[in-house]
N, C-alpha and C. Protein backbone atom coordinates (compact mmCIF):
# COMPACT_ATOMS: atom_id res chain seq x y z
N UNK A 1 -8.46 6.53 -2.42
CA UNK A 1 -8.41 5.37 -3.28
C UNK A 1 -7.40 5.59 -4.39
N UNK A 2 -6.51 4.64 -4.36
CA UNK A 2 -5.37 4.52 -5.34
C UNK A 2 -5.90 4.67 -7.18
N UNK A 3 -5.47 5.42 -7.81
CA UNK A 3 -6.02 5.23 -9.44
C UNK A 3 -4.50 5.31 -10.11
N UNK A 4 -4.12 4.16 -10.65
CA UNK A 4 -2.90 3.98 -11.61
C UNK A 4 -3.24 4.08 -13.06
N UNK A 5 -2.73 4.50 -14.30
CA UNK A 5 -2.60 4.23 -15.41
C UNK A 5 -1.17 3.46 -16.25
N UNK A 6 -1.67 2.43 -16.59
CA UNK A 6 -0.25 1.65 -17.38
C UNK A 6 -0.28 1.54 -18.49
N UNK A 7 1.13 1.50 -19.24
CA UNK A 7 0.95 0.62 -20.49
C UNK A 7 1.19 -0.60 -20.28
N UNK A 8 0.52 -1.36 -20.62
CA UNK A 8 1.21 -3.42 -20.75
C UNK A 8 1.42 -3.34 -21.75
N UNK A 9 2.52 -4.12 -22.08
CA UNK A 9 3.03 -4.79 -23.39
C UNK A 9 3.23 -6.46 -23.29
N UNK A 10 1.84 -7.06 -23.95
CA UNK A 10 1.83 -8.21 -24.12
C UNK A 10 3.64 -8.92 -24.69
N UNK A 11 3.62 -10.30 -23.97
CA UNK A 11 4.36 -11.09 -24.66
C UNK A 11 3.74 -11.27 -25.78
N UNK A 12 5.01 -12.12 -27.27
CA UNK A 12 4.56 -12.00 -28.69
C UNK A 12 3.14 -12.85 -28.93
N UNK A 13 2.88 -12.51 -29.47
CA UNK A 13 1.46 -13.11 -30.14
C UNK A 13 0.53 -13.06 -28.91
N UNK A 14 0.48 -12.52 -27.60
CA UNK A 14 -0.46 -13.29 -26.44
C UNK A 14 -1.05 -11.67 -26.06
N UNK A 15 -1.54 -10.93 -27.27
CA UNK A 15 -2.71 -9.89 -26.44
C UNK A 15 -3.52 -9.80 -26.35
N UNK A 16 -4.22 -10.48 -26.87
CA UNK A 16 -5.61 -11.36 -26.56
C UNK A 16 -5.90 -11.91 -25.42
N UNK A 17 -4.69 -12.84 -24.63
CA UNK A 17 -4.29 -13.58 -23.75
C UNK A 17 -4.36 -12.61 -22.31
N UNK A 18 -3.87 -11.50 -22.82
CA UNK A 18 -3.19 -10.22 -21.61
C UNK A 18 -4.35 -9.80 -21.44
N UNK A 19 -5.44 -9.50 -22.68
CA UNK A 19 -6.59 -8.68 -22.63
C UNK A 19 -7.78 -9.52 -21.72
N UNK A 20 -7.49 -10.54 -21.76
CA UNK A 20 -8.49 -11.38 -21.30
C UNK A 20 -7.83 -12.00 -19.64
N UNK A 21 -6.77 -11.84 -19.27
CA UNK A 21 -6.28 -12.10 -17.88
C UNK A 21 -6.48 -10.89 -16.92
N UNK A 22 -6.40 -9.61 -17.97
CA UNK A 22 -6.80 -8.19 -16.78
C UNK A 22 -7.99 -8.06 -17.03
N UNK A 23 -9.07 -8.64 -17.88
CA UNK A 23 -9.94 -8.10 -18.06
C UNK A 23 -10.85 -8.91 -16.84
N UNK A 24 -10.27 -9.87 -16.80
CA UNK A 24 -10.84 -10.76 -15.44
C UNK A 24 -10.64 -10.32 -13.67
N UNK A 25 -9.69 -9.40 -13.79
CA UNK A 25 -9.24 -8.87 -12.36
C UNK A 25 -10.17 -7.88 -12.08
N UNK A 26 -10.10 -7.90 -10.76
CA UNK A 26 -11.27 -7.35 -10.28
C UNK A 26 -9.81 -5.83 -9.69
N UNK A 27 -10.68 -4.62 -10.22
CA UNK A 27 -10.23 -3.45 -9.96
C UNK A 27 -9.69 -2.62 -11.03
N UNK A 28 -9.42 -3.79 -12.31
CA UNK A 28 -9.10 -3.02 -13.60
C UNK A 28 -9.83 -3.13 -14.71
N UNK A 29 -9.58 -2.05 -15.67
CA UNK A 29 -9.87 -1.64 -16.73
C UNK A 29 -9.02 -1.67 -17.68
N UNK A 30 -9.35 -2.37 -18.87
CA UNK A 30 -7.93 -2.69 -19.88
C UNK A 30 -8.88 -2.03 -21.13
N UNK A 31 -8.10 -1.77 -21.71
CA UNK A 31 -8.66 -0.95 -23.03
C UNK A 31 -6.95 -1.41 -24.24
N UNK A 32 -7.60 -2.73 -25.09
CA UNK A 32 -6.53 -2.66 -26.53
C UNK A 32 -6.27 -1.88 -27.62
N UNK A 33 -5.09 -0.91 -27.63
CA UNK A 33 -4.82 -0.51 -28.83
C UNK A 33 -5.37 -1.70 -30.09
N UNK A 34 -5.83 -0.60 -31.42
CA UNK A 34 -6.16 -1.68 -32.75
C UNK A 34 -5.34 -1.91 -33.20
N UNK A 35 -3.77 -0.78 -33.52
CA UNK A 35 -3.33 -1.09 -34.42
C UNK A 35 -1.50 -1.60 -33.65
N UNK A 36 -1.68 -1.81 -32.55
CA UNK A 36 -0.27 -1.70 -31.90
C UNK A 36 -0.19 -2.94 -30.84
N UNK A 37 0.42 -3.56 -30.51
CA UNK A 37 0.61 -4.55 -29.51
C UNK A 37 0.82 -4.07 -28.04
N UNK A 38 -0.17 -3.29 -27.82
CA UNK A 38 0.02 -2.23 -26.24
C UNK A 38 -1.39 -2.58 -25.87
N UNK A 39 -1.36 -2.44 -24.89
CA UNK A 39 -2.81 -1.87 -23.49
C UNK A 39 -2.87 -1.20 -22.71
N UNK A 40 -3.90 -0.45 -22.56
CA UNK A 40 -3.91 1.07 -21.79
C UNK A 40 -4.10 -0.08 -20.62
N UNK A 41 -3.96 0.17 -19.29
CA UNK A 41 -4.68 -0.35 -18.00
C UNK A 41 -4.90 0.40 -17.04
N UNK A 42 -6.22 1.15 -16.53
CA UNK A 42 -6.71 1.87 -15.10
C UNK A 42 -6.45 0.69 -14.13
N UNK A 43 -6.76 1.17 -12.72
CA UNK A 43 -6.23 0.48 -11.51
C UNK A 43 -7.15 1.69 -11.04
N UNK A 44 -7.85 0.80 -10.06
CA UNK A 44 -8.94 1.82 -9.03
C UNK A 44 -9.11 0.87 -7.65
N UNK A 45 -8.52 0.78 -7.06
CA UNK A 45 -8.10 0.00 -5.74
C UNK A 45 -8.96 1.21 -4.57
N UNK A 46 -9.56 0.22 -3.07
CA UNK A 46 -9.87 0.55 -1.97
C UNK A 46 -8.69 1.61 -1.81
N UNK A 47 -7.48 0.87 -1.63
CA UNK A 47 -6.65 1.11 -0.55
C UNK A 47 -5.18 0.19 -1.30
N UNK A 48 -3.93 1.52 -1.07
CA UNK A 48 -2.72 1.10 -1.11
C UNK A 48 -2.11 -0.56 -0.86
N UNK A 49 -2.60 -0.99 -0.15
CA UNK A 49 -2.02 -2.56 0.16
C UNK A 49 -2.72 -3.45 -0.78
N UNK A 50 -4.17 -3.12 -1.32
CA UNK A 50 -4.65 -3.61 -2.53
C UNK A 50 -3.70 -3.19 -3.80
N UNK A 51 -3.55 -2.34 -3.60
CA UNK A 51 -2.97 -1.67 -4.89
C UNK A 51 -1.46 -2.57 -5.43
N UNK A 52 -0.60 -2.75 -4.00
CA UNK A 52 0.63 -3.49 -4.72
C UNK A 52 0.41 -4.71 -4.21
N UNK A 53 -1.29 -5.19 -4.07
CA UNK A 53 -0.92 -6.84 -4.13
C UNK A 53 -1.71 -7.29 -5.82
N UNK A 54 -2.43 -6.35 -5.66
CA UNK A 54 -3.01 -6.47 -7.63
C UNK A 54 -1.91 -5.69 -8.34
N UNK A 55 -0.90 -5.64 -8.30
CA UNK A 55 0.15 -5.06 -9.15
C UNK A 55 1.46 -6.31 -9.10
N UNK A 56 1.27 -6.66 -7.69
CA UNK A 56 2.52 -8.07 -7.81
C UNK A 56 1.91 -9.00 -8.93
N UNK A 57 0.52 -9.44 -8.65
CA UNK A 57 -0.22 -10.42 -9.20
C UNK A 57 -0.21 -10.17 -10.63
N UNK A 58 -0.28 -8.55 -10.97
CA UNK A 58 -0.33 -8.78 -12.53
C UNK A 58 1.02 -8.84 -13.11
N UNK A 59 2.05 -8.37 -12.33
CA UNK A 59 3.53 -8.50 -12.92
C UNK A 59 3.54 -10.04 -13.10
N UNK A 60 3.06 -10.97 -12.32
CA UNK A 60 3.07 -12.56 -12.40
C UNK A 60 2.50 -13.29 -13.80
N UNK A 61 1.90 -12.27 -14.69
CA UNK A 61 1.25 -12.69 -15.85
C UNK A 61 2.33 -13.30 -16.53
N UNK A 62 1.65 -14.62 -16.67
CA UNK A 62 2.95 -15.00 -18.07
C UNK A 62 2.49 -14.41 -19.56
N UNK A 63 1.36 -13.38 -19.91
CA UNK A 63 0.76 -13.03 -21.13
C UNK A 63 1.77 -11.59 -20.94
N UNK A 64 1.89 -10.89 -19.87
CA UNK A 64 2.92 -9.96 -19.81
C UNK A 64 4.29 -9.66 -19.82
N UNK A 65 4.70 -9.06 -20.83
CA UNK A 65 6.21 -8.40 -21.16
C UNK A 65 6.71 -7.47 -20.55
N UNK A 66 5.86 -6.69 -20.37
CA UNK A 66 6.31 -4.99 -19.48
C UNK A 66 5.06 -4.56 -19.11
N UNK A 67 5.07 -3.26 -17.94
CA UNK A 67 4.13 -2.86 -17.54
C UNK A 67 4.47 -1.60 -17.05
N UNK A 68 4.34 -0.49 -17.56
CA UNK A 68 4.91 1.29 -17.47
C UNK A 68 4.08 1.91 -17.23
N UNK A 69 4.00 2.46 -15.64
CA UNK A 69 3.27 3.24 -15.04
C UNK A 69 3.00 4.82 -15.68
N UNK A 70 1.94 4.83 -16.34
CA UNK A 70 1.91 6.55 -17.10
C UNK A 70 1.40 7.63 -15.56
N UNK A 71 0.91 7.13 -15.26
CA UNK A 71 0.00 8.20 -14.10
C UNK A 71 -0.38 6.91 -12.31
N UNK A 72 -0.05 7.89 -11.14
CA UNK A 72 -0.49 7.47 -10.13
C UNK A 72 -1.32 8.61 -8.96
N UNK A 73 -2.10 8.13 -8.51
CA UNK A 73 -2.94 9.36 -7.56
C UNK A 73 -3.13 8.47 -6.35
N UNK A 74 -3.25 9.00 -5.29
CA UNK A 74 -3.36 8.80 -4.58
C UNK A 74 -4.45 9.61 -2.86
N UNK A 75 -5.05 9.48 -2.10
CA UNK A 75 -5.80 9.70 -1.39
C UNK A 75 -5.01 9.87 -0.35
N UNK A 76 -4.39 10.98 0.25
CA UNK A 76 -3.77 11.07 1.74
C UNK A 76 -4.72 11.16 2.83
């Protein structure tokens, strides 16, 4: 099972917006910095083909600016 770690970086004023669009996806975990306009995001997917179709879908956020993969694991 796939486990990713990201940073998102909300578009301006919308991290509230970002926090509340991943917080709705099913497979992640969003955790908001207090004092910074960032979001940690886990990714815990079945299986690889889940993994980059909930990763297309969240690049599709219009609440998202960027999204920087810190860590990926994977299950051979």
């Amino acid at each position: 099972m796939p486990i990713f770690s990201f940073l998102a970086y909300p578009e301006k004023n919308m991290k509230d917006q970002l926090v509340q669009d991943l917080f709705h996806m099913d497979y992640c975990e969003v955790k908001p910095s207090e004092n910074q306009d960032v979001l940690i995001l886990l990714t815990d997917t079945p299986d690889e083909e889940t993994q980059k179709r909930l990763i297309d879908t969240i690049k599709e956020l219009k609440s998202l600016q960027a999204l920087s993969m810190t860590f990926g694991h994977t299950d051979l």
